[in-house]
PDB file of N, CA and C in Angstrom:
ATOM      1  N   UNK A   1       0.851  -1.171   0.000  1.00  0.00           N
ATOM      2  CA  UNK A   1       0.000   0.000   0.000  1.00  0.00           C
ATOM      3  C   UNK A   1       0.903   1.243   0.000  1.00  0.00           C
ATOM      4  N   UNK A   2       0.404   2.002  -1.034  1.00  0.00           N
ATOM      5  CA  UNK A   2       1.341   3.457  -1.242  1.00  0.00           C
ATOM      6  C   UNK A   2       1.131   4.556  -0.041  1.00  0.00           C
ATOM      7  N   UNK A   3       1.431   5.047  -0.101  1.00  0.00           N
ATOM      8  CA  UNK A   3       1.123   6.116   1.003  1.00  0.00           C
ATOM      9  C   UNK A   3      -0.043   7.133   1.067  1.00  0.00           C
ATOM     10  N   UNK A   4      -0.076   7.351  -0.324  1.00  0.00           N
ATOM     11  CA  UNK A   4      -1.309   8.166  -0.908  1.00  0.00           C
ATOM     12  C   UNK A   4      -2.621   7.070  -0.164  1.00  0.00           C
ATOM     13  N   UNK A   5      -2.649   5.706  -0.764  1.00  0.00           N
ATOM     14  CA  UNK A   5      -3.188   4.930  -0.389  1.00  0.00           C
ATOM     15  C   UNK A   5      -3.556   4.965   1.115  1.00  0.00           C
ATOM     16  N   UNK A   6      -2.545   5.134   1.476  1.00  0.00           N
ATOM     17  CA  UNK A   6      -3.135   5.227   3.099  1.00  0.00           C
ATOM     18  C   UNK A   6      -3.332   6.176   3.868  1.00  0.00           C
ATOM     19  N   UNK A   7      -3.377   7.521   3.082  1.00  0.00           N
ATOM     20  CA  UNK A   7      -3.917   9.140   3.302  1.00  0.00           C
ATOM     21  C   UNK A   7      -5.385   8.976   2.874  1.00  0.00           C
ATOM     22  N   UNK A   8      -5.963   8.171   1.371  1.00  0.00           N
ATOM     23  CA  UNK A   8      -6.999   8.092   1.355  1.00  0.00           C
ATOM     24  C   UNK A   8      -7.981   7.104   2.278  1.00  0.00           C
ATOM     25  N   UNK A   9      -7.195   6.255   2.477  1.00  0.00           N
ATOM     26  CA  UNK A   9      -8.282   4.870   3.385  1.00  0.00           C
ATOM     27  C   UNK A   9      -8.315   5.353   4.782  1.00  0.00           C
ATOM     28  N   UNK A  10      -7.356   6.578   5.325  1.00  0.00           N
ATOM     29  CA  UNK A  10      -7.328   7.265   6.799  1.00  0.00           C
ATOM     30  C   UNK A  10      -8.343   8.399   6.749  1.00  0.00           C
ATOM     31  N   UNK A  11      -8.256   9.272   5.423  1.00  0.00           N
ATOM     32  CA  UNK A  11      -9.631   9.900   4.821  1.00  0.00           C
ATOM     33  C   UNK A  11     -10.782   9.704   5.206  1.00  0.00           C
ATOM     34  N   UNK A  12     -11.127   8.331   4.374  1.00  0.00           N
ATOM     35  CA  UNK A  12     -12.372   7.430   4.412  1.00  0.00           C
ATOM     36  C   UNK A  12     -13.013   7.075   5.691  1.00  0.00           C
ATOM     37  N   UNK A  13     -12.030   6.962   6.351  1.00  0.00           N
ATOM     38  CA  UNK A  13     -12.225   6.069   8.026  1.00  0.00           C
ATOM     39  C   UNK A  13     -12.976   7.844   8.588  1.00  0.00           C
ATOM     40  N   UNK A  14     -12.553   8.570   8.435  1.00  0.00           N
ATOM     41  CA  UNK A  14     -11.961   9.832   9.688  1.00  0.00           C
ATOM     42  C   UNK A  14     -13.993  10.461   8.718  1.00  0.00           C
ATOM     43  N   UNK A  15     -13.782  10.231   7.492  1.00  0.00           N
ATOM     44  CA  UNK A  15     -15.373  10.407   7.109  1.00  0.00           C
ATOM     45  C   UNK A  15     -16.237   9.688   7.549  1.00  0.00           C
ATOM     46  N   UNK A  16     -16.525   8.459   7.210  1.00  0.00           N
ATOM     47  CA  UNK A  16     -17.430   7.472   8.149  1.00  0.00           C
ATOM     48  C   UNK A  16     -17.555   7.788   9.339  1.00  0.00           C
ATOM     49  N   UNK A  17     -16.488   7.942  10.310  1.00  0.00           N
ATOM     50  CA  UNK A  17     -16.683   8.341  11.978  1.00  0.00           C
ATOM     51  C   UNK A  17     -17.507   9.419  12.006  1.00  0.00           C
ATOM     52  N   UNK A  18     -17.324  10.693  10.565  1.00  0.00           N
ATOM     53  CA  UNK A  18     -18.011  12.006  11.141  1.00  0.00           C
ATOM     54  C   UNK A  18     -19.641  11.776  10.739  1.00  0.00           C
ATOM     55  N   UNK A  19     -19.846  11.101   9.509  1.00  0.00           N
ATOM     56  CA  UNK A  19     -20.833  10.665   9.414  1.00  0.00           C
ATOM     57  C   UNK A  19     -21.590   9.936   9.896  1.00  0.00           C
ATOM     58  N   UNK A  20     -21.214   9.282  10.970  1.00  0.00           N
ATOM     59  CA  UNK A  20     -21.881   8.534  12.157  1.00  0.00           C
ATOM     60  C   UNK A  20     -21.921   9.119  13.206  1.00  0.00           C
ATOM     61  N   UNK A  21     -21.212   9.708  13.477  1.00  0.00           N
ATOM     62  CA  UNK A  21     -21.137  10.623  14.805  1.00  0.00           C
ATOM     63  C   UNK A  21     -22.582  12.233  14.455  1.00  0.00           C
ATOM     64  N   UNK A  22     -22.473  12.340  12.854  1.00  0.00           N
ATOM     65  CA  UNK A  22     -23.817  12.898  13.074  1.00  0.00           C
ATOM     66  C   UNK A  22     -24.828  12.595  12.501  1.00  0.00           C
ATOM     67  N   UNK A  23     -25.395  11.091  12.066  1.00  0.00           N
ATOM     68  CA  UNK A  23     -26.276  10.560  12.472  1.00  0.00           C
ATOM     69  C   UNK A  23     -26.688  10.156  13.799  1.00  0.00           C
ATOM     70  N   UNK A  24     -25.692  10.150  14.675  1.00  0.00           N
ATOM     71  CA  UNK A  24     -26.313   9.718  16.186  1.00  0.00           C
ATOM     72  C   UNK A  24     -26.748  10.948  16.502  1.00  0.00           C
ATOM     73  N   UNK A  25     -26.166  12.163  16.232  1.00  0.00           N
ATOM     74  CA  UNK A  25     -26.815  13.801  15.979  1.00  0.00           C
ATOM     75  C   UNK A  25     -28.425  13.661  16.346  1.00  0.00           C
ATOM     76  N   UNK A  26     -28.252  13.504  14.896  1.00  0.00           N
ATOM     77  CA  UNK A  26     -29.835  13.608  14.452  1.00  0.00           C
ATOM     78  C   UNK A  26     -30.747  12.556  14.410  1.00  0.00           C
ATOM     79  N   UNK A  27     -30.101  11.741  15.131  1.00  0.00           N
ATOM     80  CA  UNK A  27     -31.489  10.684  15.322  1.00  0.00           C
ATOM     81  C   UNK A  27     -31.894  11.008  16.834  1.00  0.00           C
ATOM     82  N   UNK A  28     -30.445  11.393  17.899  1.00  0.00           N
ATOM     83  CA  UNK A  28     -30.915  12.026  19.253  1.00  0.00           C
ATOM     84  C   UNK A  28     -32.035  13.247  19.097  1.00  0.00           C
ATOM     85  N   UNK A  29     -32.064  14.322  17.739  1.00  0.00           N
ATOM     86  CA  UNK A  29     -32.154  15.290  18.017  1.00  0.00           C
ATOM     87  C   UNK A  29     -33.913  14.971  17.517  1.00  0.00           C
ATOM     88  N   UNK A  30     -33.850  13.874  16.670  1.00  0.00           N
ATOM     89  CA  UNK A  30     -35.223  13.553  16.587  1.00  0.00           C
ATOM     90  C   UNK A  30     -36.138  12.781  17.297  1.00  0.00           C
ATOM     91  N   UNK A  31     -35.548  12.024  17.871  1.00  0.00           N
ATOM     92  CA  UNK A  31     -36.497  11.544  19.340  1.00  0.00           C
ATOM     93  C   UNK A  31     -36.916  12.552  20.101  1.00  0.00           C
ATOM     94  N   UNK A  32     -35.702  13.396  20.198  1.00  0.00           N
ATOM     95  CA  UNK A  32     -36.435  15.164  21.326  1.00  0.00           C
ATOM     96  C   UNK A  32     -37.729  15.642  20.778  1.00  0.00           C
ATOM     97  N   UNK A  33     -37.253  15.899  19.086  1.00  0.00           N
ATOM     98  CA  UNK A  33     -38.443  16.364  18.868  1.00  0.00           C
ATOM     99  C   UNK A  33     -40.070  15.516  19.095  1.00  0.00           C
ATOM    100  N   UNK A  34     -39.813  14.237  18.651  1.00  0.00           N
ATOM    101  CA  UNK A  34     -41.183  13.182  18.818  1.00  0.00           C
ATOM    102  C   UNK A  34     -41.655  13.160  20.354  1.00  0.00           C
ATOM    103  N   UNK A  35     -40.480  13.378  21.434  1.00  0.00           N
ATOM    104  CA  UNK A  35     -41.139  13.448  22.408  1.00  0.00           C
ATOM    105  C   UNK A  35     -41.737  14.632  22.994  1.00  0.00           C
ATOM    106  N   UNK A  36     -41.458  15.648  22.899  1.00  0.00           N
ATOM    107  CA  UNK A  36     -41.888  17.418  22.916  1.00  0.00           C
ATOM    108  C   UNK A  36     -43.091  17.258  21.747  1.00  0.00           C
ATOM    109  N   UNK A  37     -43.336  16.335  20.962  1.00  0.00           N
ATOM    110  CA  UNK A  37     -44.923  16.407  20.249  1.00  0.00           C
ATOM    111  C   UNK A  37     -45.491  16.242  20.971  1.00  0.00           C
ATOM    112  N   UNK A  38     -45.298  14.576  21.618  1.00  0.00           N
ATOM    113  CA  UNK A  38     -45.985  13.565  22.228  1.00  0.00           C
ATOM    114  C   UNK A  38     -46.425  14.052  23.534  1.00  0.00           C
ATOM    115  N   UNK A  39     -45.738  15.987  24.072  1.00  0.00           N
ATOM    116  CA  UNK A  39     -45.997  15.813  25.166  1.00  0.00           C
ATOM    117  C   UNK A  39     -46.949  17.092  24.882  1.00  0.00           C
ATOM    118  N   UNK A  40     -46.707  18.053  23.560  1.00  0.00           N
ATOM    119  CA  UNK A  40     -47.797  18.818  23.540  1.00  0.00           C
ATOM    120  C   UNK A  40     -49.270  18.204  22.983  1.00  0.00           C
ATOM    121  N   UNK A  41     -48.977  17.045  22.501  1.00  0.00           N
ATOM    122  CA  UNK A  41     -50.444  16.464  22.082  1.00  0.00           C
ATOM    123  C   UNK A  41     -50.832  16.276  23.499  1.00  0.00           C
ATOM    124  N   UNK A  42     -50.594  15.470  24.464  1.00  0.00           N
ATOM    125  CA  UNK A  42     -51.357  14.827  25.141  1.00  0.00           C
ATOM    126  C   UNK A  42     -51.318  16.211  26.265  1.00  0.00           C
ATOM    127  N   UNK A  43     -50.763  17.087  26.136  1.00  0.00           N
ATOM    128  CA  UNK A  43     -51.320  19.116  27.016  1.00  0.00           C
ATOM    129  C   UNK A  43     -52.937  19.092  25.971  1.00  0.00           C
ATOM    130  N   UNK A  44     -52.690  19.315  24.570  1.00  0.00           N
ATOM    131  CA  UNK A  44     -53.842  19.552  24.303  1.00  0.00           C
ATOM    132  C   UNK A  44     -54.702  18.740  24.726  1.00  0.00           C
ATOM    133  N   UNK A  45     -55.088  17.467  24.614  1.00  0.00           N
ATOM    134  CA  UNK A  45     -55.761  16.555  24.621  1.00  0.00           C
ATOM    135  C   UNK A  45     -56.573  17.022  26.467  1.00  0.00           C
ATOM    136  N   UNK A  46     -55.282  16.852  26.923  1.00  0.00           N
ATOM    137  CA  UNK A  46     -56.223  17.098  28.614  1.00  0.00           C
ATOM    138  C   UNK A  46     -56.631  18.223  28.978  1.00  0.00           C
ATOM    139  N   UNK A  47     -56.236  19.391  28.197  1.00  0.00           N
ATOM    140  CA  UNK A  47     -56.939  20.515  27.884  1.00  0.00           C
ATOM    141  C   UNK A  47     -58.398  20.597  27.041  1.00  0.00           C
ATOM    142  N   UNK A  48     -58.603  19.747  26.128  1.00  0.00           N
ATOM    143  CA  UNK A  48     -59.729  19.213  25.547  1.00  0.00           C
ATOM    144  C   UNK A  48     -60.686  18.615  26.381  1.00  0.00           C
ATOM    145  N   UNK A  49     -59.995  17.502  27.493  1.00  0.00           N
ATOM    146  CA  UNK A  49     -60.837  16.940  28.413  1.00  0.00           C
ATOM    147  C   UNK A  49     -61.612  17.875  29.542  1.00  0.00           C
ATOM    148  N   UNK A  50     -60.853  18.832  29.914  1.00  0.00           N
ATOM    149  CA  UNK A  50     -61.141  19.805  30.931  1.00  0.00           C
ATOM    150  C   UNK A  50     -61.959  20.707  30.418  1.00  0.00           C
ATOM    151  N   UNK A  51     -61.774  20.949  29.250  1.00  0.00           N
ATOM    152  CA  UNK A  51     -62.794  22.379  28.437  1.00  0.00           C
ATOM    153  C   UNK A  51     -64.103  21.354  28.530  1.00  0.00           C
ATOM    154  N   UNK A  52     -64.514  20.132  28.203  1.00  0.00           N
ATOM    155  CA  UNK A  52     -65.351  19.225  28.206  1.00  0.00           C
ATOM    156  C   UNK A  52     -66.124  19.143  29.528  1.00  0.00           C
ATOM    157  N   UNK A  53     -65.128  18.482  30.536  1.00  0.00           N
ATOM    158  CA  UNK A  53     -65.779  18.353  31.547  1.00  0.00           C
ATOM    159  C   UNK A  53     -66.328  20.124  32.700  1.00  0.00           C
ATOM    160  N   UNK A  54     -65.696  20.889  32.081  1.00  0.00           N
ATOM    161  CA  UNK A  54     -66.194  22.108  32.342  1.00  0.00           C
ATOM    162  C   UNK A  54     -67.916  22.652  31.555  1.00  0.00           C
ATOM    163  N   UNK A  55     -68.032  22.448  30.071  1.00  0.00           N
ATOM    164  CA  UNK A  55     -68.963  22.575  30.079  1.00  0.00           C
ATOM    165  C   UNK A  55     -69.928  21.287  30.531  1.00  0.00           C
ATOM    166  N   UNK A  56     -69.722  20.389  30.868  1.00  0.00           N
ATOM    167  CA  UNK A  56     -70.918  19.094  30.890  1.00  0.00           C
ATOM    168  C   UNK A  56     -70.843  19.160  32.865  1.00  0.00           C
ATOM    169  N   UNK A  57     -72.386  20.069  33.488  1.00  0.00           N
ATOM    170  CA  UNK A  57     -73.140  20.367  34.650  1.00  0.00           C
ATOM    171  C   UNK A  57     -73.724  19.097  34.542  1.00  0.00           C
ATOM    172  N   UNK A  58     -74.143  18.141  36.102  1.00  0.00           N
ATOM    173  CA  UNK A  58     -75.224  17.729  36.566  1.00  0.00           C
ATOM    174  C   UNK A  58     -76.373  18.686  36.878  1.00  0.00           C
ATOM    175  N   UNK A  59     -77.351  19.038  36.805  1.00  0.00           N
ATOM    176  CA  UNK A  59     -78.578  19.408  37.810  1.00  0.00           C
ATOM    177  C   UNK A  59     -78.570  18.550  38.281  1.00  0.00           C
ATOM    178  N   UNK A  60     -79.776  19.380  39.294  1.00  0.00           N
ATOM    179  CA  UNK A  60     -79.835  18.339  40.643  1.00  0.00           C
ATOM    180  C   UNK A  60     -80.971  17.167  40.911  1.00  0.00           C
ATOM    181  N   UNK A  61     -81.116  16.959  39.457  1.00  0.00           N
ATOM    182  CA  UNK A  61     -81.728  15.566  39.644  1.00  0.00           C
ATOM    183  C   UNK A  61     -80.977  13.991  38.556  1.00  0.00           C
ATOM    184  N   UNK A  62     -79.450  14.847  38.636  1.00  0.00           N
ATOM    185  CA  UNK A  62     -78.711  14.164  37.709  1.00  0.00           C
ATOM    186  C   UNK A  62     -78.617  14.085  36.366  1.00  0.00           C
ATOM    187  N   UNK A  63     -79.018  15.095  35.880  1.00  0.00           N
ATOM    188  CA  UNK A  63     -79.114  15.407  34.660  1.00  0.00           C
ATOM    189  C   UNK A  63     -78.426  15.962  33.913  1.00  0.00           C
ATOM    190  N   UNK A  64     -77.567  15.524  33.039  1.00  0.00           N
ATOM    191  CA  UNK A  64     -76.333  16.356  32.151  1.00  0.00           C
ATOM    192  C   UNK A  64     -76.814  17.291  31.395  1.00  0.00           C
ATOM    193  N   UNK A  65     -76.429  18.238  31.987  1.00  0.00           N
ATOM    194  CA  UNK A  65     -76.381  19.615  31.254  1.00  0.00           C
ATOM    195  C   UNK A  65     -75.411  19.987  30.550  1.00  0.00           C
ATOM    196  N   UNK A  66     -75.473  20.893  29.378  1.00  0.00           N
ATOM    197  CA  UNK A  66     -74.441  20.874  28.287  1.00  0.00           C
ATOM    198  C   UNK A  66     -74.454  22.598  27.890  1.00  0.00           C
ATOM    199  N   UNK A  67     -73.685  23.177  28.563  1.00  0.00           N
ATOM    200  CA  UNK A  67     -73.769  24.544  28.525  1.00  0.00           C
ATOM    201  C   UNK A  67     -74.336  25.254  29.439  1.00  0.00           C
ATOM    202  N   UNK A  68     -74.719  24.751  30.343  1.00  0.00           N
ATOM    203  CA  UNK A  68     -76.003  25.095  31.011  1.00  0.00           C
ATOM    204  C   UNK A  68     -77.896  24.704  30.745  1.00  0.00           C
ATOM    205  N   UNK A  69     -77.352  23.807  29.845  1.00  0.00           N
ATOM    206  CA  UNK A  69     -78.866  23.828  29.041  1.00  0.00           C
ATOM    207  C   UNK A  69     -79.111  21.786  28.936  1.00  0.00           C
ATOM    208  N   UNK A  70     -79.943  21.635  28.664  1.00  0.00           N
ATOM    209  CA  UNK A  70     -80.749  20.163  28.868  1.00  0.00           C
ATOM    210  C   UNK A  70     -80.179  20.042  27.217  1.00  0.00           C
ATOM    211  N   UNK A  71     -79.066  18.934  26.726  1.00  0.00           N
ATOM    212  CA  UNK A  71     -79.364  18.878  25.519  1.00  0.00           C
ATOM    213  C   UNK A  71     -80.852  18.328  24.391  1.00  0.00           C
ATOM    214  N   UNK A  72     -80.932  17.518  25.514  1.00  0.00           N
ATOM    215  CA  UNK A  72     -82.716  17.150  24.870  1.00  0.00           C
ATOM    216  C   UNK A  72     -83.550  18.248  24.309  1.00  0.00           C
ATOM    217  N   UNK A  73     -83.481  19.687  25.040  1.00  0.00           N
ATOM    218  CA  UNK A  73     -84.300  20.694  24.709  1.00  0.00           C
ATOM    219  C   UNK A  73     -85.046  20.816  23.066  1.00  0.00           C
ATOM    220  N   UNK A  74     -83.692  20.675  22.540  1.00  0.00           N
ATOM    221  CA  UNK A  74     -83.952  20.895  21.213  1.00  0.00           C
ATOM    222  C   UNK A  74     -84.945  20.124  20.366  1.00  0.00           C
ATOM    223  N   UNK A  75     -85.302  18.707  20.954  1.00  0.00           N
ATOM    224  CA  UNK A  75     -86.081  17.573  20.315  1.00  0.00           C
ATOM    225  C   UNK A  75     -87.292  17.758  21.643  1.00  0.00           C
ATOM    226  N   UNK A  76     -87.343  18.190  23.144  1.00  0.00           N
ATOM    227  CA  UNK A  76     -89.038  18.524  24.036  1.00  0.00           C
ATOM    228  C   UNK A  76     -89.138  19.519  23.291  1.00  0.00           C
ATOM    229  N   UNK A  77     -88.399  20.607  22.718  1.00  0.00           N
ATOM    230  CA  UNK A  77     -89.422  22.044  22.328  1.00  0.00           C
ATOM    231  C   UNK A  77     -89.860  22.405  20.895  1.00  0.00           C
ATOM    232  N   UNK A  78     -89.512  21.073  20.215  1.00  0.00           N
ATOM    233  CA  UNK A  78     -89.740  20.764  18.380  1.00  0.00           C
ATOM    234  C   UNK A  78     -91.093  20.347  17.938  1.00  0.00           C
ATOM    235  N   UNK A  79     -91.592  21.778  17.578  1.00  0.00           N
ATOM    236  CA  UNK A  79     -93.206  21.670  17.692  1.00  0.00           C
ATOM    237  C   UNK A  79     -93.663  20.838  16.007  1.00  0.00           C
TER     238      UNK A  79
END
């Protein structure tokens, strides 16, 4: 092996390492991101649940109210 030869195959090596070294980069840097989704989906989501269980009242004969209002209304007052 010439010398050139072994400037290029020390090349090659010293590339592969950098090219792996930043794929482990960016595969770390993409799990961060999937998990910072995973954690604003499930903020919205229990924010969804709470806006929900905020509008949905019992009255006081157990009756789900939906806004303040009987959702049935619309089908007792449909003349």
């Amino acid at each position: 092996m010439t010398k050139k030869e072994e400037e290029v195959a020390l090349d090659l090596e010293e590339k592969r390492k950098r090219d792996e070294a930043l794929q482990q980069i960016i595969d770390a840097q993409v799990a961060l991101n999937e998990e910072k989704e995973a954690d604003e989906n499930q903020q919205k989501i229990n924010d969804i649940k709470s806006s929900i269980r905020e509008s949905l009242i019992e009255d006081e004969n157990g009756d789900v109210l939906v806004n303040g209002q009987n959702p049935m209304n619309a089908v007792i007052n449909k003349k």
